[in-house]
C-alpha atoms as a PDB file:
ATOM      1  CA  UNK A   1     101.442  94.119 116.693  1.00  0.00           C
ATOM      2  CA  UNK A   2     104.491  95.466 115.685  1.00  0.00           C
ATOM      3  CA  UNK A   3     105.817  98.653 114.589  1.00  0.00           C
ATOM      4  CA  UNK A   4     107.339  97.141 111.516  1.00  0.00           C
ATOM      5  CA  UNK A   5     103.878  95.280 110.470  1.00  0.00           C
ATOM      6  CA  UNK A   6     101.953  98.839 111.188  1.00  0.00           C
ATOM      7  CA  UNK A   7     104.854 100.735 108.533  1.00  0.00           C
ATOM      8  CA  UNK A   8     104.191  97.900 106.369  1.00  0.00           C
ATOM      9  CA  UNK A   9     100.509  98.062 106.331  1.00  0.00           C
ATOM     10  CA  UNK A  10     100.564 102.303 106.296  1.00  0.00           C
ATOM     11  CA  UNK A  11     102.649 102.284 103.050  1.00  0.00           C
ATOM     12  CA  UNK A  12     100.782  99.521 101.090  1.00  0.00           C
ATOM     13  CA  UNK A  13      98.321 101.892  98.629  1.00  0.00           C
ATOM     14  CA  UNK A  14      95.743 100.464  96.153  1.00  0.00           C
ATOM     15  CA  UNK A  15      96.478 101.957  92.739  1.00  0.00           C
ATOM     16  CA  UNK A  16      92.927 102.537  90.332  1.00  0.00           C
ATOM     17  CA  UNK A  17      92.530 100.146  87.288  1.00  0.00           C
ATOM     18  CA  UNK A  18      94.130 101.002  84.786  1.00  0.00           C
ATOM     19  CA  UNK A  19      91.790  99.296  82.256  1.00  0.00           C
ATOM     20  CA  UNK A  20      89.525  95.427  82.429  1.00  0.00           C
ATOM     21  CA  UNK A  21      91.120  91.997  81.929  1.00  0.00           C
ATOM     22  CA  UNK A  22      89.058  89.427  80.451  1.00  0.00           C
ATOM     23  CA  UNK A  23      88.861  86.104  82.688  1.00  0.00           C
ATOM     24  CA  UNK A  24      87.344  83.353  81.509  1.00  0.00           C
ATOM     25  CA  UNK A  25      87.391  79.800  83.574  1.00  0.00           C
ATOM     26  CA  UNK A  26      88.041  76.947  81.289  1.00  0.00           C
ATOM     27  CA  UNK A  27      88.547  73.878  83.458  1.00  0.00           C
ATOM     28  CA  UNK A  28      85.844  72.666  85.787  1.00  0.00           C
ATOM     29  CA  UNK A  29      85.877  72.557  89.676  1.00  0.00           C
ATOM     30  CA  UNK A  30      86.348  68.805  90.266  1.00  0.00           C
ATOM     31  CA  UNK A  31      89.434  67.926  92.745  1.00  0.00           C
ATOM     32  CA  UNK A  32      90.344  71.627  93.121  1.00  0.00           C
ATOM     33  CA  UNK A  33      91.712  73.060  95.972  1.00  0.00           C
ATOM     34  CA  UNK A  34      89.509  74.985  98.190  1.00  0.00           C
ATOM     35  CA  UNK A  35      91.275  78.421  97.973  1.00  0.00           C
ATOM     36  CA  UNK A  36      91.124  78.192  93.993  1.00  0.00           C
ATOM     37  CA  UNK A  37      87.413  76.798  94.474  1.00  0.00           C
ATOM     38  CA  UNK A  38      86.611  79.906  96.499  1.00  0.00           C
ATOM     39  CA  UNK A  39      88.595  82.581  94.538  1.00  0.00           C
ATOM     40  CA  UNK A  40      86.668  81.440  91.304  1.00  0.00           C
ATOM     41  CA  UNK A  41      83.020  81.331  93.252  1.00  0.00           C
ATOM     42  CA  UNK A  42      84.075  85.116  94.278  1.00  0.00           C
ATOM     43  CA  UNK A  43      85.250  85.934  90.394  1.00  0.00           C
ATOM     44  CA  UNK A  44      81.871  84.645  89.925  1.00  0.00           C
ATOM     45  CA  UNK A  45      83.154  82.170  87.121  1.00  0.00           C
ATOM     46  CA  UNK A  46      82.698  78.698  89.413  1.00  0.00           C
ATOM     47  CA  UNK A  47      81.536  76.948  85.950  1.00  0.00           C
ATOM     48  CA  UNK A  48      83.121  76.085  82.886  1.00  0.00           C
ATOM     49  CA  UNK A  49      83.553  78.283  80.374  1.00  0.00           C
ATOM     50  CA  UNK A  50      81.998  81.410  82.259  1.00  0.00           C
ATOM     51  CA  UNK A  51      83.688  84.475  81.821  1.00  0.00           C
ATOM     52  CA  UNK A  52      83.555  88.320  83.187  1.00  0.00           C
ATOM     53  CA  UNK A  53      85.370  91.427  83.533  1.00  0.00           C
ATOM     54  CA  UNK A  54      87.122  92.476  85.888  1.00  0.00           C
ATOM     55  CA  UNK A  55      89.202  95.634  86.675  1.00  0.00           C
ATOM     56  CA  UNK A  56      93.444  95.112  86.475  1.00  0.00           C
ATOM     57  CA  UNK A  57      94.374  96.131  89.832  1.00  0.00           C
ATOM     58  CA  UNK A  58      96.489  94.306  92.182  1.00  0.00           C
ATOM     59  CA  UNK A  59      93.901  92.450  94.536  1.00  0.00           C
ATOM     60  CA  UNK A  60      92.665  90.834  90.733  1.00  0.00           C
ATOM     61  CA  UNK A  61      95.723  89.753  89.546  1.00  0.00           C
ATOM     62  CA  UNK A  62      96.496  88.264  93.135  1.00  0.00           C
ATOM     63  CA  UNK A  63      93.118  86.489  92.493  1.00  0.00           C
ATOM     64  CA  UNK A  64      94.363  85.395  88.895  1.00  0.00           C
ATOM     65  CA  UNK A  65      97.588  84.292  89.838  1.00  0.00           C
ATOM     66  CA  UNK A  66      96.144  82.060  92.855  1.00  0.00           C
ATOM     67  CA  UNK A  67      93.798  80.466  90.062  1.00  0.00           C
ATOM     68  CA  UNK A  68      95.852  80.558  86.970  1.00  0.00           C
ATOM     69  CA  UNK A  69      95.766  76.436  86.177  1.00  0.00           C
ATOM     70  CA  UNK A  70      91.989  76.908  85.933  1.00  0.00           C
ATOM     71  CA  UNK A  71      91.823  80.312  84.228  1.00  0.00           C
ATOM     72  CA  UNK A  72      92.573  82.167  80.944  1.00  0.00           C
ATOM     73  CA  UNK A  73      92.612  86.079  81.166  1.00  0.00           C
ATOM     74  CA  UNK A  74      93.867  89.067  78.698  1.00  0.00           C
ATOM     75  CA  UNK A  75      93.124  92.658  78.687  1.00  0.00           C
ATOM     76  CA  UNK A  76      90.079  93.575  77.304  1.00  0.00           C
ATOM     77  CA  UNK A  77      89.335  94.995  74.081  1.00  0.00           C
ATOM     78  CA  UNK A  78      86.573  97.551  73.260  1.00  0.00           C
ATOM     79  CA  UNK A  79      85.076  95.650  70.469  1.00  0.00           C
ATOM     80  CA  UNK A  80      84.897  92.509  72.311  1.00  0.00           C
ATOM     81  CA  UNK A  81      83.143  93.880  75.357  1.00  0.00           C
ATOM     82  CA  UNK A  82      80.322  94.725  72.937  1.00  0.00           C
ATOM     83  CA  UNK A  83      79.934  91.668  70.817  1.00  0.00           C
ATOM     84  CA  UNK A  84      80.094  89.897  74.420  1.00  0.00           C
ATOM     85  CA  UNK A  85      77.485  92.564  75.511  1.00  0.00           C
ATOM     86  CA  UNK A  86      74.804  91.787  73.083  1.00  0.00           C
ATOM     87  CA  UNK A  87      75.288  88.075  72.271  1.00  0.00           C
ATOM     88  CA  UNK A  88      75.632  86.874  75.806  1.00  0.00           C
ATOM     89  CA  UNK A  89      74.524  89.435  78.518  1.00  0.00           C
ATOM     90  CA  UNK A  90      71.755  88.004  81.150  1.00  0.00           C
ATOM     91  CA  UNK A  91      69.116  89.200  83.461  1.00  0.00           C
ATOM     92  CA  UNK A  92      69.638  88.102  86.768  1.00  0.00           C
ATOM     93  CA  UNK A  93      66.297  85.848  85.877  1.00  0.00           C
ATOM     94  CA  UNK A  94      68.459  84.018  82.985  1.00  0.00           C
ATOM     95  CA  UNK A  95      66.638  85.923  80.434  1.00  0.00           C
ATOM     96  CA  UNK A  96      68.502  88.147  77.418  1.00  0.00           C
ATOM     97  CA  UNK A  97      69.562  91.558  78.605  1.00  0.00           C
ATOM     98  CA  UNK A  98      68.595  93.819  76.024  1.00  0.00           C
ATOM     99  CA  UNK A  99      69.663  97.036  74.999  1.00  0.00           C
ATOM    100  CA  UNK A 100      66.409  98.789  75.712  1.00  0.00           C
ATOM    101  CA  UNK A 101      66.844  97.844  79.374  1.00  0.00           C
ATOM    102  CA  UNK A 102      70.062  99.384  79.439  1.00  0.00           C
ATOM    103  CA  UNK A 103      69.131 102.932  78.712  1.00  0.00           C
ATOM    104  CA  UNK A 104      67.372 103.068  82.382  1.00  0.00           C
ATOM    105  CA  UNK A 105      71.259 103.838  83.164  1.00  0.00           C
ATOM    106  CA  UNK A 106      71.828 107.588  82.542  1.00  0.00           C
ATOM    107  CA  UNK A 107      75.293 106.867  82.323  1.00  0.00           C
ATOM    108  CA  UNK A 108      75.408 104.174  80.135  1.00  0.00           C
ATOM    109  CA  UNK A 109      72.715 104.086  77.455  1.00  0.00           C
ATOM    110  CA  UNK A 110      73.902 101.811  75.066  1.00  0.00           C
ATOM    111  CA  UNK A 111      75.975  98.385  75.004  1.00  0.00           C
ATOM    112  CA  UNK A 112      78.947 100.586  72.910  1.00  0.00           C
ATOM    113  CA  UNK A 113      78.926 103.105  76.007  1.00  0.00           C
ATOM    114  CA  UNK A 114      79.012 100.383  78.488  1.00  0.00           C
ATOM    115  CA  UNK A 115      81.604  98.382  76.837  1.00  0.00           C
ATOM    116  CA  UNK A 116      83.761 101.508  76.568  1.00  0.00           C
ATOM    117  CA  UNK A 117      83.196 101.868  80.815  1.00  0.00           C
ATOM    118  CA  UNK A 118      84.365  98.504  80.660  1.00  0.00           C
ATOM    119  CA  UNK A 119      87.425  98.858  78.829  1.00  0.00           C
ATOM    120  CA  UNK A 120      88.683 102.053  80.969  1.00  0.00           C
ATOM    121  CA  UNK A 121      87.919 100.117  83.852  1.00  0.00           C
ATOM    122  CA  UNK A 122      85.301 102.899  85.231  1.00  0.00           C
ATOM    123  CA  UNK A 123      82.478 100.220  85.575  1.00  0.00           C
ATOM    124  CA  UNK A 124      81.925  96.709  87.167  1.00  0.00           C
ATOM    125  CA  UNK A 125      79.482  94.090  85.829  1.00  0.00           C
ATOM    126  CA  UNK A 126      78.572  93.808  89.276  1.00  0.00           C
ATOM    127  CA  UNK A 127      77.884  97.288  89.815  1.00  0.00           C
ATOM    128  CA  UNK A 128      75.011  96.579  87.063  1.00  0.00           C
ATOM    129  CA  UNK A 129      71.379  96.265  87.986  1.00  0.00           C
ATOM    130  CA  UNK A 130      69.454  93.145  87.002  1.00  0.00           C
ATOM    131  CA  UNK A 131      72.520  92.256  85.032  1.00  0.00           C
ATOM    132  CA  UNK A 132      74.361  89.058  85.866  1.00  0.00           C
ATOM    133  CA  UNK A 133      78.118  89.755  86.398  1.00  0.00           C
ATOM    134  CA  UNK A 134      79.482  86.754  84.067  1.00  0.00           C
ATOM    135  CA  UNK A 135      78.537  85.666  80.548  1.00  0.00           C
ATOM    136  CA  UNK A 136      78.016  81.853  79.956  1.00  0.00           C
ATOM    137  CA  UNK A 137      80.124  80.784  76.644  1.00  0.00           C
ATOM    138  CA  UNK A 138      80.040  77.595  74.272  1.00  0.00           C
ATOM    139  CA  UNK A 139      82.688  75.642  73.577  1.00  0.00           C
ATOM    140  CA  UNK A 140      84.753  77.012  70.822  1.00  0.00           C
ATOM    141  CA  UNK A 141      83.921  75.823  67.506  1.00  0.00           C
ATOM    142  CA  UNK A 142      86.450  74.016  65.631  1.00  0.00           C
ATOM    143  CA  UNK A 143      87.840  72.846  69.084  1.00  0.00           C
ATOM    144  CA  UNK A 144      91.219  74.258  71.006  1.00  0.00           C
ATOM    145  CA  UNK A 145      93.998  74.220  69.180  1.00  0.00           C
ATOM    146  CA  UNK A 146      96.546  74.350  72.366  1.00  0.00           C
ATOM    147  CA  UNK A 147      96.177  72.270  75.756  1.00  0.00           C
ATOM    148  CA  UNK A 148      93.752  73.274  78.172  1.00  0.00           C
ATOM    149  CA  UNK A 149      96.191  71.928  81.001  1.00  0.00           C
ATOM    150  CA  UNK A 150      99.447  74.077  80.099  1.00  0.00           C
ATOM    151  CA  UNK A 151     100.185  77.524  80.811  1.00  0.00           C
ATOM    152  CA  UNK A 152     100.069  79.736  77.772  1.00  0.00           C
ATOM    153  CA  UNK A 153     103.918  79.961  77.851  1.00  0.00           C
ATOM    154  CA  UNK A 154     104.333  76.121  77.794  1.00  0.00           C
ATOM    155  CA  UNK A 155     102.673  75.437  75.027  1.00  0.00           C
ATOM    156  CA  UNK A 156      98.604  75.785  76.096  1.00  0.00           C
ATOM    157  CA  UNK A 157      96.007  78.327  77.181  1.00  0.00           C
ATOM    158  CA  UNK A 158      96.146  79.263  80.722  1.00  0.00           C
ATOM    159  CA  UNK A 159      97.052  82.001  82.669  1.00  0.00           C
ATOM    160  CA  UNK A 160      98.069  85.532  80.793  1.00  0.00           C
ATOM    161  CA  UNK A 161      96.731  84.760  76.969  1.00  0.00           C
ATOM    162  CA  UNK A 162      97.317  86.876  74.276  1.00  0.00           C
ATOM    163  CA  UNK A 163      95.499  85.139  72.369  1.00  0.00           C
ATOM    164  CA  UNK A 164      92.276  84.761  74.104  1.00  0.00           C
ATOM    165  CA  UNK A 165      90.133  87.568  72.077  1.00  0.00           C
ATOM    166  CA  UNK A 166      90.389  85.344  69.191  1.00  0.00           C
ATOM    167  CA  UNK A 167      89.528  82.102  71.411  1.00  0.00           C
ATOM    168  CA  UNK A 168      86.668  83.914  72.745  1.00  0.00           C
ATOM    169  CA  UNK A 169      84.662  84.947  69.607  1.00  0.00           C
ATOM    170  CA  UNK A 170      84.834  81.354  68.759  1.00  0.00           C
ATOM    171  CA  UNK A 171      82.725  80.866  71.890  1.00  0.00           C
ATOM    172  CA  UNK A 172      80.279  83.064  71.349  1.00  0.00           C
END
């Protein structure tokens, strides 16, 4: 190895989250390529219309980026991450994750506390206990209003969406 790869790999420094993005996968996993196929089995969204939360640090938006034609992600708003929280959290058994459960945690006793974790970006949905780390959605009601094949900037709703709080309550 050389010295310039070792100055290369001694400067490169993981910055904390500065807050969740929202990721939800809208397209399905027929004829994709293996590295998006693995990315979103790792984001642990390999099925339409799963979603999850995931911190905004570099090695996530790496992961976003390599998946964006399948993806839609924004940052993640308090409110949300509660109305997600109680409508669609899941035991690991596929049963509903209640709020009783939840005060077990002496950190986060309630789905308000946990979705303000969340938000900050102190707390993974994998870190959980007998929680699953994605939330399965419906299909919005009243249908998509943009293309589900175009980037957000062209005209659909891939990639970084702005818009994809308001997309999402329509799912739940």
């Amino acid at each position: 190895m050389s010295s310039a790869t070792n100055t290369l790999k001694k400067n490169v420094t993981l910055e904390p989250p500065t807050g969740s993005l929202l990721v939800v996968n809208l397209r399905g996993l027929v004829n994709t390529r293996a590295p998006v196929k693995t990315t979103l089995e790792q984001l642990s969204i390999a099925r339409r219309f799963n979603s999850t939360i995931v911190p905004d640090d570099r090695v996530y938006r790496g992961m976003l980026n390599l998946s964006k034609e399948h993806v839609a992600w924004c940052k993640l708003d308090g409110a949300l991450a509660e109305k997600l929280l109680n409508a669609r959290s899941e035991k690991s058994t596929g049963v509903k994750f209640s709020e009783s459960e939840l005060k077990e945690n002496k950190d986060y006793p309630s789905f308000a506390a946990l979705a303000k974790g969340l938000e900050s970006g102190k707390v993974k949905l994998s870190s959980l206990n007998g929680m699953r780390p994605f939330f399965r959605l419906s299909p919005p009601r009243g249908g998509f209003k943009r293309s589900t094949r175009r980037q957000f900037n062209e005209g659909g709703i891939l990639g970084h969406n702005e818009q994809l709080s308001k997309l999402v309550e329509k799912m739940l």
